[in-house]
Protein backbone atom coordinates (compact mmCIF):
# COMPACT_ATOMS: atom_id res chain seq x y z
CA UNK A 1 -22.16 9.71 -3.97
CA UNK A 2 -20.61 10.21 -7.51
CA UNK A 3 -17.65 11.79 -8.59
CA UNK A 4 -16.95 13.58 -11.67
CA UNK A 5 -13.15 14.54 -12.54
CA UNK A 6 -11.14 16.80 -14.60
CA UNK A 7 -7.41 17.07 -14.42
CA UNK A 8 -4.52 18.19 -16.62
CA UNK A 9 -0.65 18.59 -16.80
CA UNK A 10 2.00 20.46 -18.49
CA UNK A 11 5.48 20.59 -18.46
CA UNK A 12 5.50 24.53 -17.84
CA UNK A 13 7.84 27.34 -19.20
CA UNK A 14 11.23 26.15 -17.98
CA UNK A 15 11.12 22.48 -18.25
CA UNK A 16 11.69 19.87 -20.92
CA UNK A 17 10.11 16.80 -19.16
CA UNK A 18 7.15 16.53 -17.13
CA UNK A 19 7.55 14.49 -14.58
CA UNK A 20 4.29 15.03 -12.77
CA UNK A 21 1.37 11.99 -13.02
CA UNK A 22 -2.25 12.22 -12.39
CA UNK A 23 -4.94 10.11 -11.75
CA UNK A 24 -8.37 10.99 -12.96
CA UNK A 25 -10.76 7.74 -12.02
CA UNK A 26 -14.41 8.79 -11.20
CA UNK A 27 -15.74 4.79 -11.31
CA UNK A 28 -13.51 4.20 -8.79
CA UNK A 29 -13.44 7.56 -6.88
CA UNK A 30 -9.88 7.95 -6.42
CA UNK A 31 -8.08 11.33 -7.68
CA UNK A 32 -4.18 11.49 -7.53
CA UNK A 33 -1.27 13.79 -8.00
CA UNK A 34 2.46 12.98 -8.04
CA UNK A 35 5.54 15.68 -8.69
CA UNK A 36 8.75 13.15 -9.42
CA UNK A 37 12.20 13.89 -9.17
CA UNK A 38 15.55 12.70 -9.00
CA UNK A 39 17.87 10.69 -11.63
CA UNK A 40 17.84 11.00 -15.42
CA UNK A 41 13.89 10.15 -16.34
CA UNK A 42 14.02 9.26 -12.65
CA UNK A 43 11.05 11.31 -11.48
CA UNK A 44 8.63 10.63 -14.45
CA UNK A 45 9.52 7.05 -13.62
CA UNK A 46 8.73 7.07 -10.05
CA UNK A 47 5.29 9.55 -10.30
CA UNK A 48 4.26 7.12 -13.17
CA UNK A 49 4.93 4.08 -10.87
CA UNK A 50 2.71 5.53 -7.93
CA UNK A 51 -0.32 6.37 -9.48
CA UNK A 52 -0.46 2.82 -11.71
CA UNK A 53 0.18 1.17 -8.37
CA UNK A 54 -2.45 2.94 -6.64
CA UNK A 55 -5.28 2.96 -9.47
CA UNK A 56 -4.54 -0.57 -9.72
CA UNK A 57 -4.77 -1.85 -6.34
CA UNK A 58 -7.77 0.28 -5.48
CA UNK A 59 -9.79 -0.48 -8.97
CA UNK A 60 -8.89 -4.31 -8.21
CA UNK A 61 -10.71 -4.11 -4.55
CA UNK A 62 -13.78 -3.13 -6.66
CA UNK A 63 -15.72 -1.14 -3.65
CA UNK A 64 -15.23 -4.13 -1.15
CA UNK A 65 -12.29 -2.42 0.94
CA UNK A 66 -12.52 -5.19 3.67
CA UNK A 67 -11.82 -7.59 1.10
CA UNK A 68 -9.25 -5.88 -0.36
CA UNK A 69 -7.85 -5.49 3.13
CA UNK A 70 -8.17 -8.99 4.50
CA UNK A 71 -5.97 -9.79 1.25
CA UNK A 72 -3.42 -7.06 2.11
CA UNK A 73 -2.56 -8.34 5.33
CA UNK A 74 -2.66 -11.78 4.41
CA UNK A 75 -0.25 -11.14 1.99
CA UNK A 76 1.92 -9.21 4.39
CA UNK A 77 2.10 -12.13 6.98
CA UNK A 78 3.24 -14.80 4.03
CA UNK A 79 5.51 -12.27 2.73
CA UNK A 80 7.20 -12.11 6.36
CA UNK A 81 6.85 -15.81 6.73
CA UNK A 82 8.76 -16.27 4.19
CA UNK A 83 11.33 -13.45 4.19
CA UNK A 84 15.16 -15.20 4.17
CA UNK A 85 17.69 -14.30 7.11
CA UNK A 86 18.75 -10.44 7.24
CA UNK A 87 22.34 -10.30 5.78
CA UNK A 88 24.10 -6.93 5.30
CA UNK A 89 23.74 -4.90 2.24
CA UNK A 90 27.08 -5.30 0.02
CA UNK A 91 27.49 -3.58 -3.66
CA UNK A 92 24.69 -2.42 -5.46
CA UNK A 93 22.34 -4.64 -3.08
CA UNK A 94 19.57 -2.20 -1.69
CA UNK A 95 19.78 -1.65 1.93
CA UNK A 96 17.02 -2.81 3.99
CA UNK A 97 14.92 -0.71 6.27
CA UNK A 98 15.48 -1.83 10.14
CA UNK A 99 12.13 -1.18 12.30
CA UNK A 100 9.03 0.41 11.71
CA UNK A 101 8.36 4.22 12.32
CA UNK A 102 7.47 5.29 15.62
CA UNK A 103 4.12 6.51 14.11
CA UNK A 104 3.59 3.08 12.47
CA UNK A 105 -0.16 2.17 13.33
CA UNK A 106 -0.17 -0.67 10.38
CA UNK A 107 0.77 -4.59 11.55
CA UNK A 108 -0.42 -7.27 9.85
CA UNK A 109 -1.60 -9.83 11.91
CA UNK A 110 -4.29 -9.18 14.86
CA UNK A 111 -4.32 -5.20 13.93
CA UNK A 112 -7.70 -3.51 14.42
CA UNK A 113 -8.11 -0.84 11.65
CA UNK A 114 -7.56 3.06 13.26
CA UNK A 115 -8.97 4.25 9.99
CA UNK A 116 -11.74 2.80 7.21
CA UNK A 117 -10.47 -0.38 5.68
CA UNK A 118 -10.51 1.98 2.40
CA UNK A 119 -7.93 3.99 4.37
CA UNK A 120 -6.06 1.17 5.69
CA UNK A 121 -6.12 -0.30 2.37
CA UNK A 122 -4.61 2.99 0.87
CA UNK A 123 -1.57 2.97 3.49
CA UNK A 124 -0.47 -0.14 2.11
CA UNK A 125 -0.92 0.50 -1.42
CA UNK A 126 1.52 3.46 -0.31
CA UNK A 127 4.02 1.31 0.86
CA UNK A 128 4.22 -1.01 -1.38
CA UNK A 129 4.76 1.90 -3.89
CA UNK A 130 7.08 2.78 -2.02
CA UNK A 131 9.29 0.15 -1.88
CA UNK A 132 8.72 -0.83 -5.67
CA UNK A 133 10.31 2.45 -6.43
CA UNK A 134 12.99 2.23 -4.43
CA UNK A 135 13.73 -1.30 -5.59
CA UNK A 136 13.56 -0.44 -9.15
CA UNK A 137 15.84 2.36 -8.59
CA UNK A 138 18.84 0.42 -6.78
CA UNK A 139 18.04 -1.95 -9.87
CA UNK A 140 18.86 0.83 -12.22
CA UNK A 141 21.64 3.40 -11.37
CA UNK A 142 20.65 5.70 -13.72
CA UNK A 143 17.22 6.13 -11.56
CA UNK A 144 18.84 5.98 -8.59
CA UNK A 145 17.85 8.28 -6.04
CA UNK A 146 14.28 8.99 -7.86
CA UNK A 147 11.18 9.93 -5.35
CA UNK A 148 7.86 11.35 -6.25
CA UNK A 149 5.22 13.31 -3.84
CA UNK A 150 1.72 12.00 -4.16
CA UNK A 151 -1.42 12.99 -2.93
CA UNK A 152 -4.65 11.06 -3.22
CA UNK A 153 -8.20 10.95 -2.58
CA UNK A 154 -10.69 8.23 -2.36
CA UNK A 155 -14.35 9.13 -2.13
CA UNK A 156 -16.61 6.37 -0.44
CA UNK A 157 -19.72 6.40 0.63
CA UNK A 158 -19.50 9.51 2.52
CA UNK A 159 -16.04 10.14 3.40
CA UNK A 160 -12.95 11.35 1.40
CA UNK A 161 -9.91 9.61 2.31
CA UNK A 162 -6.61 11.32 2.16
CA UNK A 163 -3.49 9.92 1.90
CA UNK A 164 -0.29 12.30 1.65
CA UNK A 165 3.13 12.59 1.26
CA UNK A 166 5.31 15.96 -0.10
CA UNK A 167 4.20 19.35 -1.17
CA UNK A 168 1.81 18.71 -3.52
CA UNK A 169 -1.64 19.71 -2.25
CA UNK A 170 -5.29 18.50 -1.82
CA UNK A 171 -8.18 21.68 -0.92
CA UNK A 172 -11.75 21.47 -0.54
CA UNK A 173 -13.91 23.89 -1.48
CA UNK A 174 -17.18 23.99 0.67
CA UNK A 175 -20.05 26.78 0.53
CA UNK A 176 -17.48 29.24 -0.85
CA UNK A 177 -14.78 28.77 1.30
CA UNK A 178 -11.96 26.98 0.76
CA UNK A 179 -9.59 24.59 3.16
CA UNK A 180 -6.05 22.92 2.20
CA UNK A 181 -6.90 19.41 3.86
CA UNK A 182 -2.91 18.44 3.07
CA UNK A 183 -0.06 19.30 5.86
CA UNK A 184 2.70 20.55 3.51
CA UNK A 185 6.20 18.27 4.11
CA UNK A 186 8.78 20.82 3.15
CA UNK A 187 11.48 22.04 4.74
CA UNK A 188 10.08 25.45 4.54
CA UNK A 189 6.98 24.66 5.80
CA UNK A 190 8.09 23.64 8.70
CA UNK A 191 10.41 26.64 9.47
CA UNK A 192 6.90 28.85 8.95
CA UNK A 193 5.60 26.95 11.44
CA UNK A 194 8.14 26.76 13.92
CA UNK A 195 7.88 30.93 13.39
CA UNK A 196 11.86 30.60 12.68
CA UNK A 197 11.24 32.40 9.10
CA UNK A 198 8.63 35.05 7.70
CA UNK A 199 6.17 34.42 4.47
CA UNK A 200 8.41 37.00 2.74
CA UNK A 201 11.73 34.90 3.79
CA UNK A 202 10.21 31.80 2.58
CA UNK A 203 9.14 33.30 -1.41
CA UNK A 204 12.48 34.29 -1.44
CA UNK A 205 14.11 31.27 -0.40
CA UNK A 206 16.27 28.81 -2.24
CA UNK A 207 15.15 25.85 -0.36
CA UNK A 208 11.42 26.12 -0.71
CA UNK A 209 11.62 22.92 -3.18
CA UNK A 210 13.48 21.07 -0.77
CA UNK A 211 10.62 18.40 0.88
CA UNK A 212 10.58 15.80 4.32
CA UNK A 213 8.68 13.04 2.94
CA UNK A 214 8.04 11.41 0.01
CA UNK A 215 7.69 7.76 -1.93
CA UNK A 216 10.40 6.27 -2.73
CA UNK A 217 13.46 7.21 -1.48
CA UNK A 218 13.54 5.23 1.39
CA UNK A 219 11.80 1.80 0.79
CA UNK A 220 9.22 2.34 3.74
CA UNK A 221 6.87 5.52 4.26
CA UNK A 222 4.37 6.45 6.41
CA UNK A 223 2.70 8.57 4.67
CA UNK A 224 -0.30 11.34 6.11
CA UNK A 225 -4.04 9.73 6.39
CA UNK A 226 -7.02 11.69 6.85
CA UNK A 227 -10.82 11.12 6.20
CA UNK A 228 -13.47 13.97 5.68
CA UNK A 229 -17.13 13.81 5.48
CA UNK A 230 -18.16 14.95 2.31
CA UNK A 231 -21.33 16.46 1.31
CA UNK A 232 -23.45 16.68 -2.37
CA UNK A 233 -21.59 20.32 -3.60
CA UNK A 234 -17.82 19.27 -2.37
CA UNK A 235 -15.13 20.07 -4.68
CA UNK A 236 -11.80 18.94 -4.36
CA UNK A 237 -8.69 20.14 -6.14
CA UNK A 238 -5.39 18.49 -6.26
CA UNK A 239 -2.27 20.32 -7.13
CA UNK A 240 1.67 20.30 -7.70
CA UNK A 241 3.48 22.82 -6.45
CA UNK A 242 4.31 23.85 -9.73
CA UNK A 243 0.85 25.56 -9.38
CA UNK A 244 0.71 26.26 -5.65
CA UNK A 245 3.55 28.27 -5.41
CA UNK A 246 2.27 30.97 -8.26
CA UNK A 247 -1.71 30.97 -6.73
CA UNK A 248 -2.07 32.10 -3.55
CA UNK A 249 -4.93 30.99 -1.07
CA UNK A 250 -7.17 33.75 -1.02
CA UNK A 251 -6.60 34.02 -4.93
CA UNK A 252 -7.55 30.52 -5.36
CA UNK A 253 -10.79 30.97 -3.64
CA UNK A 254 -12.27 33.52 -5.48
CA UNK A 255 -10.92 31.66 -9.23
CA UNK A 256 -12.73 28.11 -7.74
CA UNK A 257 -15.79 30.33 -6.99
CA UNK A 258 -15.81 31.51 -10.22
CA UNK A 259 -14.75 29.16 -12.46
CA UNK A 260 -16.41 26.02 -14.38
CA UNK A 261 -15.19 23.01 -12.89
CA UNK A 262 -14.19 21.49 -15.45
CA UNK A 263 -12.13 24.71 -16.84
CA UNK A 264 -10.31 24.76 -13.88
CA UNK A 265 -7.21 22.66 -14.50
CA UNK A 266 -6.66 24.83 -17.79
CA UNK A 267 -7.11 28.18 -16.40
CA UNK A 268 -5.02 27.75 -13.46
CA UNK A 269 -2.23 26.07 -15.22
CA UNK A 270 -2.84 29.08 -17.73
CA UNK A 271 -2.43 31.14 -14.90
CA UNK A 272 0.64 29.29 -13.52
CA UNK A 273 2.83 29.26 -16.75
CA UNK A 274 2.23 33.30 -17.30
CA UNK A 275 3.52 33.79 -14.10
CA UNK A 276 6.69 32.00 -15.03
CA UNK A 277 6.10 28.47 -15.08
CA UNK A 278 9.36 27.36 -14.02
CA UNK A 279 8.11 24.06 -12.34
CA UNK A 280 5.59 20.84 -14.22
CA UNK A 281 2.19 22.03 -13.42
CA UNK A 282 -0.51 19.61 -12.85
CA UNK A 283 -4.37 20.27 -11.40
CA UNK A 284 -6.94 17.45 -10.68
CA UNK A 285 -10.72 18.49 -9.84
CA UNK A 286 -13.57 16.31 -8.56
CA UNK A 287 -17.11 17.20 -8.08
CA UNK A 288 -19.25 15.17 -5.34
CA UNK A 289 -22.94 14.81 -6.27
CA UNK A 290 -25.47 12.81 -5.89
CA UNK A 291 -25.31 9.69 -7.08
């Protein structure tokens, strides 16, 4: 399969910064969006820190993802080998994370891989994001407290693998239909789901922008993973929510149907900032074809 990519960013109507990053890499088949926060430059900081990590890691493993993986948990066993005695936090030490999460499939010695060893390879490219961000920011109190969403795809052979964490979004449009392929971790989303509020309640709502996951504030996170067979035709469209929250689904649709490819990321971020633009608006769009 190849891949070609489009993707664009803008700071929007209301804000001074951007503090979104995206990652447009067709060689390597990896698309990525990240919405920062937190801290003064705090969120451009982390975003940016994400995406470098994760375009780095995956354009170093060069296609050979049980390499890449053999090297990943090789690393992870010396780095526990040679990890000093646990001694409480004091100052502006970082704190240490404890135990693993419950949902914590990842070890790295005698672990048999769930997922593809390009997923697997991906979940600990997310972690060790994860804890770079956090580490820089207890290293710098003015970034303290920074976090970024990020959603990624890698297309191999003939999956797409997903790896999520926030309210940015990842859709795939198929034979004119089109499917979010992301969960949403937001506090809202999961009141919509629990049926404790209505779609109306949740527009309105002032803590639609509050989120349940993310990189970086917590040096360890699991984040979603998800692979999807793809076919010659697929398009996939990454988002911030700085676009999501002004398009709605069935809307979206019919503009993907209609819509150059390539175009997209301008018109919808177009769209986006005449509808008030009060958020950093980023698109990413990748093609699958033939190779």
């Amino acid at each position: 399969m190849k891949l070609w990519a489009w993707g664009q960013s803008d700071p929007g109507r209301k804000r001074e910064r951007n503090e979104d990053s995206y990652l447009v890499d067709p060689e390597t088949g990896v698309l990525a969006v990240a919405d920062g926060m937190g801290g003064h430059q705090g969120g451009a900081t982390a975003s940016r820190m994400a995406v470098e990590q994760l375009a780095k890691e995956l354009a170093d493993a060069r296609g050979d993802f049980d390499a890449a993986l053999a090297a990943q948990r090789f690393g992870a066993v010396r780095h526990t080998e040679e990890m000093p005695a646990f001694e409480e936090p004091t100052g502006d030490v970082a704190p240490s994370m404890h135990s693993q999460s419950q949902t914590d499939e990842y070890a790295p010695a005698g672990h048999q891989a769930i997922f593809s060893p390009a997923l697997e390879l991906m979940r600990g490219v997310v972690r060790r994001a994860s804890g770079a961000i956090f580490e820089h920011a207890w290293a710098k109190p003015e970034l303290r407290g920074m976090g970024t969403t990020l959603t990624a795809i890698l297309i191999h052979g003939d999956k797409a693998h997903l790896v999520h964490a926030g309210d940015s979004r990842c859709y795939m449009f198929r034979d004119g239909q089109l499917r979010q392929i992301s969960d949403d971790h937001s506090w809202i989303a999961e009141q919509l789901k629990a049926g404790s509020i209505t779609m109306e309640e949740a527009k309105a709502s002032k803590f639609r922008h509050v989120i349940t996951k993310s990189i970086g504030f917590e040096r360890d996170t699991d984040a979603d993973l998800k692979s999807v067979q793809v076919s010659p035709g697929d398009c996939f469209l990454l988002c911030s929510d700085g676009m999501s929250n002004y398009i709605e689904h069935g809307e979206l649709e019919r503009i993907i149907a209609m819509t150059w490819y390539r175009k997209l990321p301008e018109t919808l971020i177009a769209l986006a900032n005449d509808r008030g633009g009060d958020d950093n608006i980023t698109v990413v769009v990748g093609l699958v074809s033939n190779a």
